[in-house]
PDB file of N, CA and C in Angstrom:
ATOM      1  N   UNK A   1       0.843  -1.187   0.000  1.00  0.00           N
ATOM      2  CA  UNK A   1       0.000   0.000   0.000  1.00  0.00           C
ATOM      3  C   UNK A   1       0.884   1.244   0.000  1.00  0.00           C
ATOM      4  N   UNK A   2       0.699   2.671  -0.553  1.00  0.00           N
ATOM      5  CA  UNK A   2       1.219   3.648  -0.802  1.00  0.00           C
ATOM      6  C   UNK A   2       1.194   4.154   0.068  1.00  0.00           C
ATOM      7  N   UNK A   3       1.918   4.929   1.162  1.00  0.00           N
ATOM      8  CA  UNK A   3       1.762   6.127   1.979  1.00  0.00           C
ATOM      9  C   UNK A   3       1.095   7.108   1.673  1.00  0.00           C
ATOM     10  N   UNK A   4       0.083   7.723   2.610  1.00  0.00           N
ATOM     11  CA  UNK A   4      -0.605   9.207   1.999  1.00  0.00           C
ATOM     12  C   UNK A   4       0.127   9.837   1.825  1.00  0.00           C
ATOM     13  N   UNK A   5       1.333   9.953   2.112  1.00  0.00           N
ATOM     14  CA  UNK A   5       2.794  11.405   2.237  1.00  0.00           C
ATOM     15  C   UNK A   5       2.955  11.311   0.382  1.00  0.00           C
ATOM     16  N   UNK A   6       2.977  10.215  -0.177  1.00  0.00           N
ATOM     17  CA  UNK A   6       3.508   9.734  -1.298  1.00  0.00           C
ATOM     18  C   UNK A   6       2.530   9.918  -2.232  1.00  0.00           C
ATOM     19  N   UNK A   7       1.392   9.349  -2.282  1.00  0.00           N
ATOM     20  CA  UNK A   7       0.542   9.581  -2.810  1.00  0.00           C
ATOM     21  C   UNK A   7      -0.022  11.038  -3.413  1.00  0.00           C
ATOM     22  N   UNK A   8       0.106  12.483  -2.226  1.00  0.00           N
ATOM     23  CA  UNK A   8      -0.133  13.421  -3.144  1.00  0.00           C
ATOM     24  C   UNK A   8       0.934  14.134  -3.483  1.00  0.00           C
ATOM     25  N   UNK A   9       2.013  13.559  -3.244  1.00  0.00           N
ATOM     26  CA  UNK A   9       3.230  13.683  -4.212  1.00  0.00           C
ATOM     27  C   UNK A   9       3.211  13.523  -5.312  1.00  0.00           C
ATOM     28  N   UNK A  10       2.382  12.611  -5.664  1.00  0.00           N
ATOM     29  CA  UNK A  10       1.937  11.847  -7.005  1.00  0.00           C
ATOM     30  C   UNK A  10       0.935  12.820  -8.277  1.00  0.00           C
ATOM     31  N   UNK A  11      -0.076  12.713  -6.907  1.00  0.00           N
ATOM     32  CA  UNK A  11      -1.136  13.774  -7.536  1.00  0.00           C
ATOM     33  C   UNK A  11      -0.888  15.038  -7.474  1.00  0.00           C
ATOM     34  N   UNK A  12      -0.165  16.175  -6.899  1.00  0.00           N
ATOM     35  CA  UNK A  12       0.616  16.755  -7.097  1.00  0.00           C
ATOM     36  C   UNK A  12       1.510  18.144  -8.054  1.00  0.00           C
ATOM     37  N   UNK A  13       1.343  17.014  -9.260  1.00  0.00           N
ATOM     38  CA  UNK A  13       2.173  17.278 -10.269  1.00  0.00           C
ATOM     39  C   UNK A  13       0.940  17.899 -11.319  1.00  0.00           C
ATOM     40  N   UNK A  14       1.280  19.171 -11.806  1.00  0.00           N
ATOM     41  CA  UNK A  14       0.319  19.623 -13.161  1.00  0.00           C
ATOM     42  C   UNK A  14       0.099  18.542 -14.142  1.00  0.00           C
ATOM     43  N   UNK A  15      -1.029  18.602 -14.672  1.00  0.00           N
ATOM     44  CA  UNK A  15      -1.530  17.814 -15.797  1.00  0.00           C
ATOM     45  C   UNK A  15      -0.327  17.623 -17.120  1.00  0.00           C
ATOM     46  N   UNK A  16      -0.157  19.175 -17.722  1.00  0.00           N
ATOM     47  CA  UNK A  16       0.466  19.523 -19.126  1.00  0.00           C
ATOM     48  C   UNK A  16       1.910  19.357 -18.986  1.00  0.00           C
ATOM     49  N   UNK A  17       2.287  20.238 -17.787  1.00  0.00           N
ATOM     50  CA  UNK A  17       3.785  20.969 -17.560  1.00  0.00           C
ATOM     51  C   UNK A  17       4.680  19.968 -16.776  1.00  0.00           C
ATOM     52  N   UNK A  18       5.833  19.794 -16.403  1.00  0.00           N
ATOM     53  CA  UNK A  18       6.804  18.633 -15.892  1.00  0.00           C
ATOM     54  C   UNK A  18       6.427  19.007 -13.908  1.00  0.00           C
ATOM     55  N   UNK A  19       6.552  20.351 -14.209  1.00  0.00           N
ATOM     56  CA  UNK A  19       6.891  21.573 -12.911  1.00  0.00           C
ATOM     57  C   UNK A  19       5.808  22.077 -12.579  1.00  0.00           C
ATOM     58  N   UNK A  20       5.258  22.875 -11.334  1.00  0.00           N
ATOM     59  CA  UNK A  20       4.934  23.847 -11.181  1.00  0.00           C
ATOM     60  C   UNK A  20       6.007  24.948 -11.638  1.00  0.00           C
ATOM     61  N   UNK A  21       6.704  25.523 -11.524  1.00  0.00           N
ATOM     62  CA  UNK A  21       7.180  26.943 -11.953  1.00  0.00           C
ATOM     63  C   UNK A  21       7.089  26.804 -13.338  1.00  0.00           C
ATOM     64  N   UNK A  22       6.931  25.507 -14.405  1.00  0.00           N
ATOM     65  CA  UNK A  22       6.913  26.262 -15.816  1.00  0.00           C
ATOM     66  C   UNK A  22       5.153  26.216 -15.830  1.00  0.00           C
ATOM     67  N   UNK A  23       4.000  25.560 -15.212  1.00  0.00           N
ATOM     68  CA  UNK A  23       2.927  25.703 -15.135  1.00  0.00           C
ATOM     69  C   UNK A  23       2.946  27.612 -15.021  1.00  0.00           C
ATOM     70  N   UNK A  24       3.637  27.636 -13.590  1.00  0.00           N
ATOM     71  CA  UNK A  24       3.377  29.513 -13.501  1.00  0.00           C
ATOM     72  C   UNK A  24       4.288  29.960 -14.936  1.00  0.00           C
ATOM     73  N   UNK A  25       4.765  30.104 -15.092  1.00  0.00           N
ATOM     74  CA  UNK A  25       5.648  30.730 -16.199  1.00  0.00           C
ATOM     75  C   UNK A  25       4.545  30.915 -17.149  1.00  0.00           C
ATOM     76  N   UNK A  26       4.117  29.644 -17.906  1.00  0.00           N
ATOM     77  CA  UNK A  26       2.801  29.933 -18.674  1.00  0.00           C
ATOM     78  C   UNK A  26       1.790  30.632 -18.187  1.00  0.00           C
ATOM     79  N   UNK A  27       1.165  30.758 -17.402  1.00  0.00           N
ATOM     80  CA  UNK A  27       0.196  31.325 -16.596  1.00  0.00           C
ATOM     81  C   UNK A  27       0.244  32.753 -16.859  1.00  0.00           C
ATOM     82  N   UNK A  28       1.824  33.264 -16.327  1.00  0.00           N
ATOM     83  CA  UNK A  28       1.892  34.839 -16.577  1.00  0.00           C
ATOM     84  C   UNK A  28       2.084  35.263 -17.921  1.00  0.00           C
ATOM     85  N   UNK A  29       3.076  34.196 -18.697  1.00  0.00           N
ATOM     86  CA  UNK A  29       3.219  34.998 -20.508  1.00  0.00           C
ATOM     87  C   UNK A  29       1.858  35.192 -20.468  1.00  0.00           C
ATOM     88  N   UNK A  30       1.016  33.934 -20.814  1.00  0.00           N
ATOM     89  CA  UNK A  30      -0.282  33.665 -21.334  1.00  0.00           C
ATOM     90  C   UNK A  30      -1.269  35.096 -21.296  1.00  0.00           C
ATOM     91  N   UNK A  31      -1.197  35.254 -19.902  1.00  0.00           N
ATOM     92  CA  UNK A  31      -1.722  36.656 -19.459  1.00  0.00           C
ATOM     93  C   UNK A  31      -1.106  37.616 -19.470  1.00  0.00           C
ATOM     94  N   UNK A  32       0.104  37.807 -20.061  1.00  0.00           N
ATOM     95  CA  UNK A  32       1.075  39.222 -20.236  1.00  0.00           C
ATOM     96  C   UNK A  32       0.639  39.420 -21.895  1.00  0.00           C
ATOM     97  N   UNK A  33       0.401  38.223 -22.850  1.00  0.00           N
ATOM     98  CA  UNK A  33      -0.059  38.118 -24.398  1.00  0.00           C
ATOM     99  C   UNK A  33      -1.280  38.344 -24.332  1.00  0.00           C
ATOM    100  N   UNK A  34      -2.410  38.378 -23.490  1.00  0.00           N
ATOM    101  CA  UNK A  34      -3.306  38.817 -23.601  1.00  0.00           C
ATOM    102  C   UNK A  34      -3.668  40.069 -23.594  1.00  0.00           C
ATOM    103  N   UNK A  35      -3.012  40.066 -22.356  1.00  0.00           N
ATOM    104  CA  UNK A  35      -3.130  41.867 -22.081  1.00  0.00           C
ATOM    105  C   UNK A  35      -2.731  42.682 -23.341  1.00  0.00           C
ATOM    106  N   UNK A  36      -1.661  42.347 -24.008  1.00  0.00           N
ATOM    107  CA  UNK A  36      -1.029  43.334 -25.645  1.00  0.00           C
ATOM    108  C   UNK A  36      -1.805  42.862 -26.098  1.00  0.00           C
ATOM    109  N   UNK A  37      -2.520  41.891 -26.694  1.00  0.00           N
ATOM    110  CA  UNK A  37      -3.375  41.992 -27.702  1.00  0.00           C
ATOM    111  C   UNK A  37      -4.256  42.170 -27.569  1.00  0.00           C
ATOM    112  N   UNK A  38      -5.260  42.402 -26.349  1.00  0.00           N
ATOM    113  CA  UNK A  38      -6.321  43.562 -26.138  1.00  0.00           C
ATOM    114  C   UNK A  38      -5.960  45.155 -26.295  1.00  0.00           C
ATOM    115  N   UNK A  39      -5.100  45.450 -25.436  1.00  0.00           N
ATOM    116  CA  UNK A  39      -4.191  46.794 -25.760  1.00  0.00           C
ATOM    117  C   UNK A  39      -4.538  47.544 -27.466  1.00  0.00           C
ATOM    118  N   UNK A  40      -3.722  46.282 -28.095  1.00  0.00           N
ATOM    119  CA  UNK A  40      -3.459  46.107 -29.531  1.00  0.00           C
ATOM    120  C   UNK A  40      -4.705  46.411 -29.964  1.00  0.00           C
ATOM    121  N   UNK A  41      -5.817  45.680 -29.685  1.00  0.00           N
ATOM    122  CA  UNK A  41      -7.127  45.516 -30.324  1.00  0.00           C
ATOM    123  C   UNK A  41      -8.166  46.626 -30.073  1.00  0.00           C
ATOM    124  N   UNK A  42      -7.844  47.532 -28.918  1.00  0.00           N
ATOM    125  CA  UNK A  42      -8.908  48.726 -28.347  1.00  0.00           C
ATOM    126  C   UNK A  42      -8.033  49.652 -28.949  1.00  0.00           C
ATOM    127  N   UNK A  43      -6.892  49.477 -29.340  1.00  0.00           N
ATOM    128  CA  UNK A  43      -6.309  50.963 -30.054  1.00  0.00           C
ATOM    129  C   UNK A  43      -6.922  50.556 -31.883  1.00  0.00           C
ATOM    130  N   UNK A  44      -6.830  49.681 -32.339  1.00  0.00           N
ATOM    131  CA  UNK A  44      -7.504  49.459 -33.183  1.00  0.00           C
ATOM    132  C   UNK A  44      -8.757  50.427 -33.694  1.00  0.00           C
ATOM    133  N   UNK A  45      -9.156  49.553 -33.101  1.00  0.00           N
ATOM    134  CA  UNK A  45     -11.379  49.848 -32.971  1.00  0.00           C
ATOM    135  C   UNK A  45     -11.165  50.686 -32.043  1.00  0.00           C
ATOM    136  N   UNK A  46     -10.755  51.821 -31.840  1.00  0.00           N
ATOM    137  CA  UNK A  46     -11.434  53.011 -30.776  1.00  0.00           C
ATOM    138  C   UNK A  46     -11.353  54.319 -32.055  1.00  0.00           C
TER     139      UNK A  46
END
């Protein structure tokens, strides 16, 4: 049987990314590229 200590060691781990810190890393570009291309898009159309 697995230890609980071990177990959410296991579960744990992000779905996509190896890490948490490259999970965050994406997180902030993702939302730093959004932000310019709204920016981008209200200077547009205004």
């Amino acid at each position: 049987m697995i230890p609980t200590e071990e177990k959410e060691d296991q579960n744990s781990q992000p779905p996509l990314f190896g890490s948490w810190p490259k999970a965050y890393w994406f997180v902030v570009l993702f939302f730093v590229a959004e932000v310019v291309l709204f920016y981008f898009f209200t200077k547009l159309y205004s």
